[in-house]
PDB file of N, CA and C in Angstrom:
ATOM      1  N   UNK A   1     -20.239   4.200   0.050  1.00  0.00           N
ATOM      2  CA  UNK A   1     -18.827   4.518   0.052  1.00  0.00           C
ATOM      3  C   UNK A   1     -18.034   3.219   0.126  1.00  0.00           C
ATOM      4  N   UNK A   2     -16.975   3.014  -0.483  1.00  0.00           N
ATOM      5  CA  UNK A   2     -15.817   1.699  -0.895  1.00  0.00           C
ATOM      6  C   UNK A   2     -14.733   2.502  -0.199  1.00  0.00           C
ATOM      7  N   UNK A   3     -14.618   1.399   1.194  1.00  0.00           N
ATOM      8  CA  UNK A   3     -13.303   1.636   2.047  1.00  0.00           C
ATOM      9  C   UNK A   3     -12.547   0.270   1.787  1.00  0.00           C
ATOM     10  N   UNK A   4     -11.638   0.507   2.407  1.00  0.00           N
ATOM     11  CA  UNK A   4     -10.815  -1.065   2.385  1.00  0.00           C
ATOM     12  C   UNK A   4     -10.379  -1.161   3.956  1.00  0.00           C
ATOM     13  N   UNK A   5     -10.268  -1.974   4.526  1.00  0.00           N
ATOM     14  CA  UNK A   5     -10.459  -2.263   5.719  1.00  0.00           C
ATOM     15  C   UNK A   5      -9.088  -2.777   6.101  1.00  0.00           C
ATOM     16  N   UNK A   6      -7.718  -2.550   6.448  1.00  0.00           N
ATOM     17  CA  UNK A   6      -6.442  -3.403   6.622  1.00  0.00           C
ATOM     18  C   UNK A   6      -6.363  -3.569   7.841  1.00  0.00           C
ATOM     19  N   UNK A   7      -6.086  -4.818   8.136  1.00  0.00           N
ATOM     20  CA  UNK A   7      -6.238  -5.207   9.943  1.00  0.00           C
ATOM     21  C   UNK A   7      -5.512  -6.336   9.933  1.00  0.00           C
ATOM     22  N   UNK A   8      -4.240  -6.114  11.415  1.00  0.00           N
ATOM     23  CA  UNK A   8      -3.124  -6.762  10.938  1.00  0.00           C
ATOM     24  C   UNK A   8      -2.858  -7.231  12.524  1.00  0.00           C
ATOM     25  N   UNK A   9      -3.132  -7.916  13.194  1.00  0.00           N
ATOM     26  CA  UNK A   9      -2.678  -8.018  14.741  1.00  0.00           C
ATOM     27  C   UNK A   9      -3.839  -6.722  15.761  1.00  0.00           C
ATOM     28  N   UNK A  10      -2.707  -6.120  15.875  1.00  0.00           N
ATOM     29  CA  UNK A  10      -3.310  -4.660  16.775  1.00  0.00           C
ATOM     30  C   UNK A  10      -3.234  -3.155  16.257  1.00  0.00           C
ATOM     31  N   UNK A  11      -2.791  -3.813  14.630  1.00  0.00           N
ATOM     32  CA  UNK A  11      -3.265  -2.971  13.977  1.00  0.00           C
ATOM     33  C   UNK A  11      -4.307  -3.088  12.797  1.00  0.00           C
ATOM     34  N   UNK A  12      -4.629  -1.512  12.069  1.00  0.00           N
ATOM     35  CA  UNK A  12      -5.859  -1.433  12.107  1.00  0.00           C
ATOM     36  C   UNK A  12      -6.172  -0.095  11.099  1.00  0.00           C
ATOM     37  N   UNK A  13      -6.070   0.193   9.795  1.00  0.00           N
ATOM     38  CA  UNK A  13      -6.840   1.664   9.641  1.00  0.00           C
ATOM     39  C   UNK A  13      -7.737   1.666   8.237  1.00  0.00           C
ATOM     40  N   UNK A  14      -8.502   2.182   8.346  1.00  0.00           N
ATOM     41  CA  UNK A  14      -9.198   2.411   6.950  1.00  0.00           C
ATOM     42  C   UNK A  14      -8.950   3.067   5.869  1.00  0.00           C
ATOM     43  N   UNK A  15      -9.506   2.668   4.454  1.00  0.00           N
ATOM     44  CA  UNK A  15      -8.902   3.008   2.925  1.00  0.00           C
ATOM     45  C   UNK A  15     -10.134   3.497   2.503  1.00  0.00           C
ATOM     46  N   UNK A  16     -10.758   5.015   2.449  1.00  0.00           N
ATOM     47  CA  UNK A  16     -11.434   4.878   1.196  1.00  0.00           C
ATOM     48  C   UNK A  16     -10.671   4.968   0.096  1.00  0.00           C
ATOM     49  N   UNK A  17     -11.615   4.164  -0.574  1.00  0.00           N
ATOM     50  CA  UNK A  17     -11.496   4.386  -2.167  1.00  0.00           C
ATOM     51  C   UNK A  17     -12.066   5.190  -3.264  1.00  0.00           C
ATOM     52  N   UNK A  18     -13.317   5.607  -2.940  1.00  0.00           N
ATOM     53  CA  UNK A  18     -14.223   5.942  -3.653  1.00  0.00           C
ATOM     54  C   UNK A  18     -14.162   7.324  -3.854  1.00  0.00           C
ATOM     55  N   UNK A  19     -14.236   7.971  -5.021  1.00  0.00           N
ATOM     56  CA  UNK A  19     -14.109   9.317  -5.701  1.00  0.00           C
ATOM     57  C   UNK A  19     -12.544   9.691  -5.641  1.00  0.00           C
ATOM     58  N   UNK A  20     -11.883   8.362  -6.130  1.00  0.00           N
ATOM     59  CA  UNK A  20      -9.874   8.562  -6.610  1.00  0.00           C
ATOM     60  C   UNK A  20     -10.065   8.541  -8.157  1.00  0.00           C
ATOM     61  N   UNK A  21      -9.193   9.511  -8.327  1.00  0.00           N
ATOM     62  CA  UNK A  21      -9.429   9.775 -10.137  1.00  0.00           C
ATOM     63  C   UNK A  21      -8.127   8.789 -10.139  1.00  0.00           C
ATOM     64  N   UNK A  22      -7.972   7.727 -10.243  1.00  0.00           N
ATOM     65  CA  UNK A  22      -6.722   7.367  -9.813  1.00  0.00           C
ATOM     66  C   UNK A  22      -5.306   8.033 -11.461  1.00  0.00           C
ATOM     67  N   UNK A  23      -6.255   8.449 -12.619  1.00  0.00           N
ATOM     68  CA  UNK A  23      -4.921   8.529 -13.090  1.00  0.00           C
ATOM     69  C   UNK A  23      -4.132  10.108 -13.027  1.00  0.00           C
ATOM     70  N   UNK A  24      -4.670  11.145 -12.243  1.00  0.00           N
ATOM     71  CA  UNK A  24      -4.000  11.603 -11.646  1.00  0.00           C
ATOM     72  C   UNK A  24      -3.247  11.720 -10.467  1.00  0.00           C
ATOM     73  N   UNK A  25      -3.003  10.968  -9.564  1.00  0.00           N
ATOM     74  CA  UNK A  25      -2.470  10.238  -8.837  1.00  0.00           C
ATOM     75  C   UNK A  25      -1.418   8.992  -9.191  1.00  0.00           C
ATOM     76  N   UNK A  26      -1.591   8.381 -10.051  1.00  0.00           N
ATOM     77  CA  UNK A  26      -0.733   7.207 -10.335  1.00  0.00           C
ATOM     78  C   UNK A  26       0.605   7.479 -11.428  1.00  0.00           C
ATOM     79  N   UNK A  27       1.568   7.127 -10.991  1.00  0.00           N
ATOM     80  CA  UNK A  27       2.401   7.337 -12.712  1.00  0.00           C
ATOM     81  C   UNK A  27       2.251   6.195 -12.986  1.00  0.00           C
ATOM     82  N   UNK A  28       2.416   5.999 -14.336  1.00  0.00           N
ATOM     83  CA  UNK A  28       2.509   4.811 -15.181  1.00  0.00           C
ATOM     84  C   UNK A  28       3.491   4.312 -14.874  1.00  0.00           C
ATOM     85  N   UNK A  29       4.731   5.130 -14.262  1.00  0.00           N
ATOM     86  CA  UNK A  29       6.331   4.127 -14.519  1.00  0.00           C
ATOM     87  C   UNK A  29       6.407   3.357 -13.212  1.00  0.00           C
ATOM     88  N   UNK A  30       5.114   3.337 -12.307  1.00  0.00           N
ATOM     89  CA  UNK A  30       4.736   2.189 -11.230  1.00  0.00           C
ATOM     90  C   UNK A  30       4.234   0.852 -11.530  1.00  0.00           C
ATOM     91  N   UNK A  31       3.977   1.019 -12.528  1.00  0.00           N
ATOM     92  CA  UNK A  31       2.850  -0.333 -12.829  1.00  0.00           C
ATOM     93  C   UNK A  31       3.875  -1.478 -12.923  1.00  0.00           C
ATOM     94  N   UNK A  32       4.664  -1.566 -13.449  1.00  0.00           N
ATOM     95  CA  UNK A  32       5.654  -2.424 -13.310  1.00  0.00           C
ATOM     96  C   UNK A  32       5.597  -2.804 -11.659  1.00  0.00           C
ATOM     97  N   UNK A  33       6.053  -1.949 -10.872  1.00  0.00           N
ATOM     98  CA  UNK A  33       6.065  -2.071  -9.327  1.00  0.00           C
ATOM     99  C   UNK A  33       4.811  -2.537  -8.723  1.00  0.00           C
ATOM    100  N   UNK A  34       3.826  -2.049  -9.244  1.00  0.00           N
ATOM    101  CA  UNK A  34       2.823  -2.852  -8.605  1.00  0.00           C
ATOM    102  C   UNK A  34       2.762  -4.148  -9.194  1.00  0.00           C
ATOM    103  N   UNK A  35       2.678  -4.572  -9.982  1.00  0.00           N
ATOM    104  CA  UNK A  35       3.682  -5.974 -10.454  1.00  0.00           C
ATOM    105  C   UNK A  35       3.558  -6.947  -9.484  1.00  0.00           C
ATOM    106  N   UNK A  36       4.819  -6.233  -9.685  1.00  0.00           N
ATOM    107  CA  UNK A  36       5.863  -7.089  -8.572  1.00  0.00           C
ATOM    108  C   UNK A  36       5.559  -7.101  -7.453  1.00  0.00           C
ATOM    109  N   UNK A  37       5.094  -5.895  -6.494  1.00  0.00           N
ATOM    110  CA  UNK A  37       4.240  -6.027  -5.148  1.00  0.00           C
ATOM    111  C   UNK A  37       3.095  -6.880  -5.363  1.00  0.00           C
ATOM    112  N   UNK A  38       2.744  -7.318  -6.070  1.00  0.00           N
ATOM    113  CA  UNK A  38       0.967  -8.113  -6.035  1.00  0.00           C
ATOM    114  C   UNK A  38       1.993  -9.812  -6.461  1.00  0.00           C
ATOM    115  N   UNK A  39       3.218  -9.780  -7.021  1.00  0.00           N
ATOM    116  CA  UNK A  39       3.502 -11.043  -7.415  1.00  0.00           C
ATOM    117  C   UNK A  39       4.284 -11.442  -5.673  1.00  0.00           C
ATOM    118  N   UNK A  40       4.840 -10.502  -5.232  1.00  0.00           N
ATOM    119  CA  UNK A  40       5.617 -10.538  -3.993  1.00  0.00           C
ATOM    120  C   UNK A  40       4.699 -11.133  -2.920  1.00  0.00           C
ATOM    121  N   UNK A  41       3.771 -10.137  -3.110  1.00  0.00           N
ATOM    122  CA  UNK A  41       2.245 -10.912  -1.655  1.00  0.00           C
ATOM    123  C   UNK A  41       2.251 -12.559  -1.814  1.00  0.00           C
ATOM    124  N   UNK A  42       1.793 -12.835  -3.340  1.00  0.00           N
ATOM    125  CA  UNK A  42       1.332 -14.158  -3.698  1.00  0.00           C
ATOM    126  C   UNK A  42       2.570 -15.595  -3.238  1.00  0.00           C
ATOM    127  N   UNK A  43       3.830 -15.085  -3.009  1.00  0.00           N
ATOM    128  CA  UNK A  43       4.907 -15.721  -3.092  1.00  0.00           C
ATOM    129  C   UNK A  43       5.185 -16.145  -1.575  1.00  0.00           C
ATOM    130  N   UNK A  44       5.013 -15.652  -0.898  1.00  0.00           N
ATOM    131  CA  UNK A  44       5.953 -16.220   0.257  1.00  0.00           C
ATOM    132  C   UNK A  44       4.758 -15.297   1.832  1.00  0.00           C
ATOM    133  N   UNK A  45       4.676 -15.855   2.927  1.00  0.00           N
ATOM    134  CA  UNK A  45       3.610 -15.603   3.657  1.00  0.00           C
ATOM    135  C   UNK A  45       3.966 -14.673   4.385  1.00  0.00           C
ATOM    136  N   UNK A  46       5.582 -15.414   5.045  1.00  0.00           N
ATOM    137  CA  UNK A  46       6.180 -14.341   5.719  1.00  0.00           C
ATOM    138  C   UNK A  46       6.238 -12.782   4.911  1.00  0.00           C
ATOM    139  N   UNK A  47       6.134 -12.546   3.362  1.00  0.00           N
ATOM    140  CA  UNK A  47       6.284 -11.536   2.551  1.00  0.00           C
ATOM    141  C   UNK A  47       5.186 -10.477   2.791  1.00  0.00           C
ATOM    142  N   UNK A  48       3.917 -11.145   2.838  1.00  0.00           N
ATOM    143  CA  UNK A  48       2.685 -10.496   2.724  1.00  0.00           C
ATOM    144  C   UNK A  48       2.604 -10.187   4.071  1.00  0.00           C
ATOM    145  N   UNK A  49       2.892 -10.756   4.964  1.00  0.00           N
ATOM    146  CA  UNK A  49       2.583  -9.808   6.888  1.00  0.00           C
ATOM    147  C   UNK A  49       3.359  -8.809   6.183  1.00  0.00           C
ATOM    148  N   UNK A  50       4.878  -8.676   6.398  1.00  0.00           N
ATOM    149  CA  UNK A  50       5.803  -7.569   6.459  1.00  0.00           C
ATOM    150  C   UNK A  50       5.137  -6.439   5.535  1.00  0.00           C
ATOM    151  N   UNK A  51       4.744  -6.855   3.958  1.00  0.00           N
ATOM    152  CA  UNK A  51       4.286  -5.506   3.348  1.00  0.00           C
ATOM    153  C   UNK A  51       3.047  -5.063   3.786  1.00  0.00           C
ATOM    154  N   UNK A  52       2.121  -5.693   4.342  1.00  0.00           N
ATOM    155  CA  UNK A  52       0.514  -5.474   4.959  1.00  0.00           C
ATOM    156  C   UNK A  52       1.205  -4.688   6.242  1.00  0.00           C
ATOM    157  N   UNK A  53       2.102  -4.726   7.095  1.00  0.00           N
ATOM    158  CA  UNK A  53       2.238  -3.929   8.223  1.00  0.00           C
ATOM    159  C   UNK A  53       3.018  -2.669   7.829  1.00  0.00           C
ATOM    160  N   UNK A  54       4.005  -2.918   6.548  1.00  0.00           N
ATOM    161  CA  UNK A  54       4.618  -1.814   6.113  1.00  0.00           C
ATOM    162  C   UNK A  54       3.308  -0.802   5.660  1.00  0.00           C
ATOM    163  N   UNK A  55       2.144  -0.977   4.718  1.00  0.00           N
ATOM    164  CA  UNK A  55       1.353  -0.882   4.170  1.00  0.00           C
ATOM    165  C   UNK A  55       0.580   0.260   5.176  1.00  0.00           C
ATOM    166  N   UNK A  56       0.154  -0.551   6.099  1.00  0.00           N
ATOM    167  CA  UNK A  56      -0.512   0.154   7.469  1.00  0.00           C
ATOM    168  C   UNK A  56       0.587   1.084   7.734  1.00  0.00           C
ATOM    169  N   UNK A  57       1.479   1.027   8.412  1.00  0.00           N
ATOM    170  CA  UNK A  57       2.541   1.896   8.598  1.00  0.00           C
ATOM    171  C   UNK A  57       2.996   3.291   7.723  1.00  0.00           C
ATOM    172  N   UNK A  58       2.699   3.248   6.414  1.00  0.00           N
ATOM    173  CA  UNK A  58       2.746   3.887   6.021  1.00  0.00           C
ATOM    174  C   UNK A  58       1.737   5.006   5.777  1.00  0.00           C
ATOM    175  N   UNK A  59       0.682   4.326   5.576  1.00  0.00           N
ATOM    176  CA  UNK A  59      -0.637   5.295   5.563  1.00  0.00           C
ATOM    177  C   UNK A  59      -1.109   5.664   7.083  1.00  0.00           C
ATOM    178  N   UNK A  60      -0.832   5.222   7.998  1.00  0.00           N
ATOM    179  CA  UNK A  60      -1.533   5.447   9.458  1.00  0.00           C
ATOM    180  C   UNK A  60      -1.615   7.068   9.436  1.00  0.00           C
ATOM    181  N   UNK A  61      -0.777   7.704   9.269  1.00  0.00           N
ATOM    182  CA  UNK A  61      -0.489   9.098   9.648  1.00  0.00           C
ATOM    183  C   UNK A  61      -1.003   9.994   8.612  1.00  0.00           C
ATOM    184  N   UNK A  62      -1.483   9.547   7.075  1.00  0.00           N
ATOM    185  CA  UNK A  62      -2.515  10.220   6.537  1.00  0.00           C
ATOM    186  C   UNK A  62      -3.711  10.260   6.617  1.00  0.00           C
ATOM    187  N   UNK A  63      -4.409  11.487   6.417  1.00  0.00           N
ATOM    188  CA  UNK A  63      -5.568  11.601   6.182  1.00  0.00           C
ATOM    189  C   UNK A  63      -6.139  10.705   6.223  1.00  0.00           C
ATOM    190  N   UNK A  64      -7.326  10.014   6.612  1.00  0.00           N
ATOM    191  CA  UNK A  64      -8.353   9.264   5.905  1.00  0.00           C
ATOM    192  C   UNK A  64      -8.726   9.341   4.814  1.00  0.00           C
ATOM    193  N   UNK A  65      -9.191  10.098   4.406  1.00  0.00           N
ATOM    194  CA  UNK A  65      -9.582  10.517   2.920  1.00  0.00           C
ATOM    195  C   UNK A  65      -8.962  10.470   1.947  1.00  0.00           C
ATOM    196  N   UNK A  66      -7.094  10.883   2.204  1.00  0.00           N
ATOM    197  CA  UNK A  66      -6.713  10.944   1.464  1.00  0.00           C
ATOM    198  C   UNK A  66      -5.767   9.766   1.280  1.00  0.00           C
ATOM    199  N   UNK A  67      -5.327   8.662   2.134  1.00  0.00           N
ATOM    200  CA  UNK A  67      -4.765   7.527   2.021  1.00  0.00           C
ATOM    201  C   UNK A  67      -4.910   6.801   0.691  1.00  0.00           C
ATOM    202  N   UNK A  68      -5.501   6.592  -0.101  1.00  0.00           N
ATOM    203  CA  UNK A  68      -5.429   5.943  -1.123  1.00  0.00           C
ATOM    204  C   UNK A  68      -4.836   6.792  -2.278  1.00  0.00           C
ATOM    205  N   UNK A  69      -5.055   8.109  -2.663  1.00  0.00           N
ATOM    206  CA  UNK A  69      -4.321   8.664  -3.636  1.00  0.00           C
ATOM    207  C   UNK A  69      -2.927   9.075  -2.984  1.00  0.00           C
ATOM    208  N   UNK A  70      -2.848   9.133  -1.810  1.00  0.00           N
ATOM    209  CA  UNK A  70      -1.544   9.051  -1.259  1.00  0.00           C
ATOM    210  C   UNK A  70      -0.173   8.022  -1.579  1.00  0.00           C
ATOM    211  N   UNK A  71      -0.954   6.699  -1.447  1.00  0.00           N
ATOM    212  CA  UNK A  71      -0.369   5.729  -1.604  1.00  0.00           C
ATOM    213  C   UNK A  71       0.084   5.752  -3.004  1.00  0.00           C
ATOM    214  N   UNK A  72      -0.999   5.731  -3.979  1.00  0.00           N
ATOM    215  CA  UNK A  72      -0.755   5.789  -5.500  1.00  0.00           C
ATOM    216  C   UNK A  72       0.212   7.050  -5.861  1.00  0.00           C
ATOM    217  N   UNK A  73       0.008   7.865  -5.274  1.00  0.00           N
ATOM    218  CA  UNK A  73       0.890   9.117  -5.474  1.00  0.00           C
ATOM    219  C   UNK A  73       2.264   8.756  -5.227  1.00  0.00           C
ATOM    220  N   UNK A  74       2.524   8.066  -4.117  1.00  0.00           N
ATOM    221  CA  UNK A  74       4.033   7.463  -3.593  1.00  0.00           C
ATOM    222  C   UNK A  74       4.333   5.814  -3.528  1.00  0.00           C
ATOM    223  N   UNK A  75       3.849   5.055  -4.629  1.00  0.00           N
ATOM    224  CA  UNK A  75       3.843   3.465  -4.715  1.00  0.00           C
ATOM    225  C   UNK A  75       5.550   3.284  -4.676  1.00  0.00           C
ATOM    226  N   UNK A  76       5.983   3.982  -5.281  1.00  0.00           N
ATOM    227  CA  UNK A  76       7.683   3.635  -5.152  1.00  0.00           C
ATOM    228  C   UNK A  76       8.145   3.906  -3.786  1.00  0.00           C
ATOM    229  N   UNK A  77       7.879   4.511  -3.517  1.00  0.00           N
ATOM    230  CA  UNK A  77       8.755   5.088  -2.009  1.00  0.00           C
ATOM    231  C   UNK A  77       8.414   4.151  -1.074  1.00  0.00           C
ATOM    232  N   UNK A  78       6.577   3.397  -0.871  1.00  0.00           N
ATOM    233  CA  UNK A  78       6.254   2.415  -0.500  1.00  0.00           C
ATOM    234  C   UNK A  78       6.797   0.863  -0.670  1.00  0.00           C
ATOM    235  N   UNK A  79       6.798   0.880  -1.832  1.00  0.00           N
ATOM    236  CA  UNK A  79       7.636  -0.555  -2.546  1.00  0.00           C
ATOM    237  C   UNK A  79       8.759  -0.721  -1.749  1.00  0.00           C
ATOM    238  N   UNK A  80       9.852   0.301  -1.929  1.00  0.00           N
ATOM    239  CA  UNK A  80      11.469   0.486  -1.631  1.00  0.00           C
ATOM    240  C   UNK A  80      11.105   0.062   0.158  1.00  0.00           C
ATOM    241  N   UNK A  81      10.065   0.755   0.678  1.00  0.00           N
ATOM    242  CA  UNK A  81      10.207   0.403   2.481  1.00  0.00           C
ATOM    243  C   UNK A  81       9.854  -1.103   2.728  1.00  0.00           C
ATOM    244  N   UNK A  82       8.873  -2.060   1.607  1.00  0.00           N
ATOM    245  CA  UNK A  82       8.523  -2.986   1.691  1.00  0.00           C
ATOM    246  C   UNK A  82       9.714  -3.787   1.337  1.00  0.00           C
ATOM    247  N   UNK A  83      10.500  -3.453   0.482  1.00  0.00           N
ATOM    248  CA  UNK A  83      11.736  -4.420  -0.091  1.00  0.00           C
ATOM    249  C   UNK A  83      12.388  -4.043   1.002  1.00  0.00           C
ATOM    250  N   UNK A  84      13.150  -3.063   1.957  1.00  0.00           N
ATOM    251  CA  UNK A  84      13.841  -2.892   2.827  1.00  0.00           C
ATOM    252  C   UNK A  84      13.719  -3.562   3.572  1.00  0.00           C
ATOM    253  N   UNK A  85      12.157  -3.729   4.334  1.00  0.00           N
ATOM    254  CA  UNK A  85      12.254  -4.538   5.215  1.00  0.00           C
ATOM    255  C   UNK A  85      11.914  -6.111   5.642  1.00  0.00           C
ATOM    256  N   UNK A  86      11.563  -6.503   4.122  1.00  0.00           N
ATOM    257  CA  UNK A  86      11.825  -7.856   4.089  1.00  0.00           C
ATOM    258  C   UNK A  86      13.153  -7.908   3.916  1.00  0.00           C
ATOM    259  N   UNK A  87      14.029  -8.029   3.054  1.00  0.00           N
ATOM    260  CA  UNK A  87      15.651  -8.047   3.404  1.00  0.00           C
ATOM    261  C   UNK A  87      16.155  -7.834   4.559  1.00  0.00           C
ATOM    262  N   UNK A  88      15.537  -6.824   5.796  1.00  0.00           N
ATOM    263  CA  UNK A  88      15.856  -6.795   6.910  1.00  0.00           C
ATOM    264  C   UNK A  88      15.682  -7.794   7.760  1.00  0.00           C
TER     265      UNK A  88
END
């Protein structure tokens, strides 16, 4: 089984990955957004804590199982909390 492991201070939760059909789960009109979230990480340090804790934060309260098509299911709504709170 392929989990992903995010661990951030004192926080902490697991990603499987494995058996995501991801293209039912994903829209295409994200990919752009993931983009820009993967160009955003690479850019600035302070950038990548804030979306890695937004990241955690967001998935903590789903499923295990289902955290990863979750995420892909809602990459915008995620993005928008990550841009919020770096500007914050």
């Amino acid at each position: 089984m392929k989990t992903l492991y995010l661990v951030q201070e004192n926080l902490f939760i697991e990603v499987p990955i494995d058996n995501v059909t991801y293209e039912k789960h994903f829209h295409k009109s994200d990919i752009q957004l993931v983009k820009s979230y993967m160009e955003s990480i690479d850019s600035y340090k302070e950038e990548k804590f804030i979306y890695l804790k937004e990241l955690i934060d967001f998935l903590v309260n789903i499923n295990a199982a289902k955290r990863f098509q979750y995420l892909l299911s809602n990459f915008k709504e995620f993005y928008e909390r990550c841009n919020t709170s770096f500007e914050y």
